[in-house]
Protein backbone atom coordinates (compact mmCIF):
# COMPACT_ATOMS: atom_id res chain seq x y z
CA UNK A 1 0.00 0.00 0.00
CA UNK A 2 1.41 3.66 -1.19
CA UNK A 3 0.40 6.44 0.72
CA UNK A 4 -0.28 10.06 -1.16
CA UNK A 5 -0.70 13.31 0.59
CA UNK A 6 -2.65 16.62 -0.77
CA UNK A 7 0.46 18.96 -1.42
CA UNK A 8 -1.74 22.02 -0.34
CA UNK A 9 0.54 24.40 -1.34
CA UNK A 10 0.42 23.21 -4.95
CA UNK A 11 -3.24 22.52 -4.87
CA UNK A 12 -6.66 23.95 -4.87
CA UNK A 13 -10.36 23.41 -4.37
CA UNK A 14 -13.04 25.19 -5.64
CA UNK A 15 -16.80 26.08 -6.27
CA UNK A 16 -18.86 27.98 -8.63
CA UNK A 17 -22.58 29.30 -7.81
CA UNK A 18 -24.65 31.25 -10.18
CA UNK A 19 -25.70 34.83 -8.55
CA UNK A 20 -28.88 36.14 -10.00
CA UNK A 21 -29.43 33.97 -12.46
CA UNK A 22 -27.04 35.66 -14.70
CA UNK A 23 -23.50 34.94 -13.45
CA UNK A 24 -21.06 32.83 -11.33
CA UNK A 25 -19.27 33.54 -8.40
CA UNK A 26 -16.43 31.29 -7.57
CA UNK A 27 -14.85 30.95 -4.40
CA UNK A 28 -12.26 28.26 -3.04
CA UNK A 29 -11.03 26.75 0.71
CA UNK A 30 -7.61 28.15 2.09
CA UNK A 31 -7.31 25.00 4.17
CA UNK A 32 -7.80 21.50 3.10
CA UNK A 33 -5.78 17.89 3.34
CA UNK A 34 -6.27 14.96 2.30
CA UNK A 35 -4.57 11.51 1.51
CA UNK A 36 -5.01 8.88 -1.31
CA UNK A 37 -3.95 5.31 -0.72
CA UNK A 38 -3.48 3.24 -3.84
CA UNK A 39 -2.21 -0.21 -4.28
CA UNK A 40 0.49 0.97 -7.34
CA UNK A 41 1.22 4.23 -9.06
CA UNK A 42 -2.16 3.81 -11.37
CA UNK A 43 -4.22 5.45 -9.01
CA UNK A 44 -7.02 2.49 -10.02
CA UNK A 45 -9.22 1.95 -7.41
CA UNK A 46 -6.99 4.21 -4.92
CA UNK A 47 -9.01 5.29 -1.88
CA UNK A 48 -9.63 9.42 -1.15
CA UNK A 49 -10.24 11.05 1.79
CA UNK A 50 -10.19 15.19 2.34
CA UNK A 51 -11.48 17.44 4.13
CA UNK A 52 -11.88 21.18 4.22
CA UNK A 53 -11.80 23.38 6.63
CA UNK A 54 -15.32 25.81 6.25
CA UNK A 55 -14.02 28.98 8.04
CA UNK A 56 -11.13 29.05 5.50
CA UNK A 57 -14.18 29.56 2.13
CA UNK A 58 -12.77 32.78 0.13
CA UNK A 59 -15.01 33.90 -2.44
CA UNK A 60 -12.73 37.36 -2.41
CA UNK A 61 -15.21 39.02 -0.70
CA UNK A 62 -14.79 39.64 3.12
CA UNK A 63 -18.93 40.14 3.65
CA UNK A 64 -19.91 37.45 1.36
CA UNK A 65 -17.51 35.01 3.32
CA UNK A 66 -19.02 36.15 6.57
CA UNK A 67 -22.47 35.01 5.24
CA UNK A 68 -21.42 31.87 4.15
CA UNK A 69 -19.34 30.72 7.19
CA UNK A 70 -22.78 32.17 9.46
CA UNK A 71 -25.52 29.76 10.45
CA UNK A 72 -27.46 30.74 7.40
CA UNK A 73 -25.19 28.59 5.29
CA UNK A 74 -22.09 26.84 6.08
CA UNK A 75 -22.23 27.30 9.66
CA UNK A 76 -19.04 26.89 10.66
CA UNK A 77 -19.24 26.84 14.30
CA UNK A 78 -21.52 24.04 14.26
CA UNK A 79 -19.84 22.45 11.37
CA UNK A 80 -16.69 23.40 10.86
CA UNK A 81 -15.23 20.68 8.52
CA UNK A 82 -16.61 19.60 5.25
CA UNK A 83 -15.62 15.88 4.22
CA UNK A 84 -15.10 13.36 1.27
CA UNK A 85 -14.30 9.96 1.30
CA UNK A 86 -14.51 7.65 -2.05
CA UNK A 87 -12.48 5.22 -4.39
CA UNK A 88 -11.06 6.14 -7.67
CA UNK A 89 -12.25 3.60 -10.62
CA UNK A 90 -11.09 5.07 -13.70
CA UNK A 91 -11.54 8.59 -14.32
CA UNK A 92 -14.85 7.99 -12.08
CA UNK A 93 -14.29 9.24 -8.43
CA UNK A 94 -17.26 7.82 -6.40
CA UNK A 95 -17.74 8.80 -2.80
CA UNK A 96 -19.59 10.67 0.25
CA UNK A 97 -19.58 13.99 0.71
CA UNK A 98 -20.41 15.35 3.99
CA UNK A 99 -21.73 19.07 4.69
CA UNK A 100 -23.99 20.39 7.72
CA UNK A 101 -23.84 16.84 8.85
CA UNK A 102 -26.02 15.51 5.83
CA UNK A 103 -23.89 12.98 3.45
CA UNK A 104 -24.94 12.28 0.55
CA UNK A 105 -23.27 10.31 -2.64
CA UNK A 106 -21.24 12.45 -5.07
CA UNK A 107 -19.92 11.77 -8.71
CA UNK A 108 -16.53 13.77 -9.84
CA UNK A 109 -14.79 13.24 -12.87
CA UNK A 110 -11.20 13.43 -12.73
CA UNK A 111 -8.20 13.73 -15.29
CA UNK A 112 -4.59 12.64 -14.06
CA UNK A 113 -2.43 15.19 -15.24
CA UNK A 114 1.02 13.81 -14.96
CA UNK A 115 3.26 12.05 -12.42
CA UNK A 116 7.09 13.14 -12.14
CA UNK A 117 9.50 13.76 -9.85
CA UNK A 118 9.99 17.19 -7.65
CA UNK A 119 12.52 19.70 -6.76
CA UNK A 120 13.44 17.72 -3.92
CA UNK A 121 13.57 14.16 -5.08
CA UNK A 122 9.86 13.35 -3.91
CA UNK A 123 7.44 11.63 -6.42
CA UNK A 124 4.50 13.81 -7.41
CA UNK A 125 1.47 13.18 -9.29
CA UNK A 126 -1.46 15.73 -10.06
CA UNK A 127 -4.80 15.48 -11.24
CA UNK A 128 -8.16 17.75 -12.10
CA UNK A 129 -11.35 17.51 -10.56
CA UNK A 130 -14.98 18.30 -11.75
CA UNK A 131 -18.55 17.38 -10.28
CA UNK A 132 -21.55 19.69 -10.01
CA UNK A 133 -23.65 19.07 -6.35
CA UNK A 134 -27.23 20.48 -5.55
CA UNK A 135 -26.86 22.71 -2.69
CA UNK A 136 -29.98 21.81 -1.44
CA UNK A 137 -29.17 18.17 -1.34
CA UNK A 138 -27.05 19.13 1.92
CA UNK A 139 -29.31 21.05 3.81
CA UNK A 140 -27.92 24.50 2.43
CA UNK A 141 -31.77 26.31 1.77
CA UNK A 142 -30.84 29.56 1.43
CA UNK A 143 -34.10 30.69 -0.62
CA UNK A 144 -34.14 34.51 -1.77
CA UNK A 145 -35.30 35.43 -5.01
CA UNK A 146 -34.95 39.17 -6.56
CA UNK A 147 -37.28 41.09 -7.48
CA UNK A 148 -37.01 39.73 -11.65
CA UNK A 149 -37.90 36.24 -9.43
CA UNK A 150 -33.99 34.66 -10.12
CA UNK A 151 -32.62 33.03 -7.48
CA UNK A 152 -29.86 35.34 -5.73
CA UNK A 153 -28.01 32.12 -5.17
CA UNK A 154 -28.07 29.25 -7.80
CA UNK A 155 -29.33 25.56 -6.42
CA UNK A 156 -26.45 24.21 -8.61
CA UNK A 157 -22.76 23.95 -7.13
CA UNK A 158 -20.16 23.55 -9.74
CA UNK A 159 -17.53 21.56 -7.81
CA UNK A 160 -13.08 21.60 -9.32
CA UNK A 161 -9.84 20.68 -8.16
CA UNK A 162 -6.44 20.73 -8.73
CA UNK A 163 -4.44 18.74 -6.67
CA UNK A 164 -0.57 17.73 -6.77
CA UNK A 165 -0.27 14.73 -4.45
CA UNK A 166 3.28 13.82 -2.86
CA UNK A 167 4.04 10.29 -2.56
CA UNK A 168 4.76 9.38 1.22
């Protein structure tokens, strides 16, 4: 068994959320690990695990963030960490996702990028992430409409990731 961590500093997890109706904002977590376990350097039915850490969401806007982290969405004090666990089979990563305490299954595609060898003599590989979730689905019912009736915030989560792993 080969153990992979998340190189965080080399890595990145993100969201997009339609806003009005008419546009996305995107936002990402500061603070995340994770670690992949895998039976070769294939990656084929290597087992996942990450989490993030909710007060960490950055949407590059300090009052939006506030919102999100409050018990109106995310609540972080509550719920602090959001979770994954699932096994790689192909470019199919199946799994649980956990937010607010509700899990629920979630579908991500994902595209290894390349596998090589670092600055500092440590095997790397990375890989790109995509899934869409429906915010709903996790107990996030934040319901506002404006006044042209579009949802201010979208039901649809557009979920990415790139990650560089380092081989343990």
């Amino acid at each position: 068994m080969t153990q992979w961590n998340i190189d965080p500093g080399h890595s990145q997890i993100g969201f997009k959320v339609k806003h009005l109706g008419i546009a996305n904002v995107s936002g990402y977590f500061r603070k995340f690990s994770g670690t992949v376990q895998t039976n070769n350097d294939t990656f084929q039915q290597a087992v996942i695990t990450f989490s993030l850490e909710v007060q960490s969401i950055d949407t590059n806007n300090t009052e939006r963030d506030g919102h999100l982290t409050s018990n109106i969405f995310f609540d972080a004090v509550q719920f602090p960490v959001i979770t994954f666990s699932g096994i790689l089979d192909n470019d199919t990563l199946k799994g649980s996702l956990t937010i607010l305490n509700t899990t629920r299954p979630v579908t991500l595609q994902v595209e290894h990028t390349g596998s090589g060898i670092g600055r500092f003599n440590d095997y790397r590989a990375g890989f790109e992430l995509n899934g869409k979730i429906n915010r709903k689905d996790f107990g996030l019912n934040f319901h506002l409409l404006n006044d042209a009736g579009n949802l201010i915030v979208g039901d649809d989560v557009k979920l990415s990731g790139e990650i560089e792993l380092i081989r343990i």
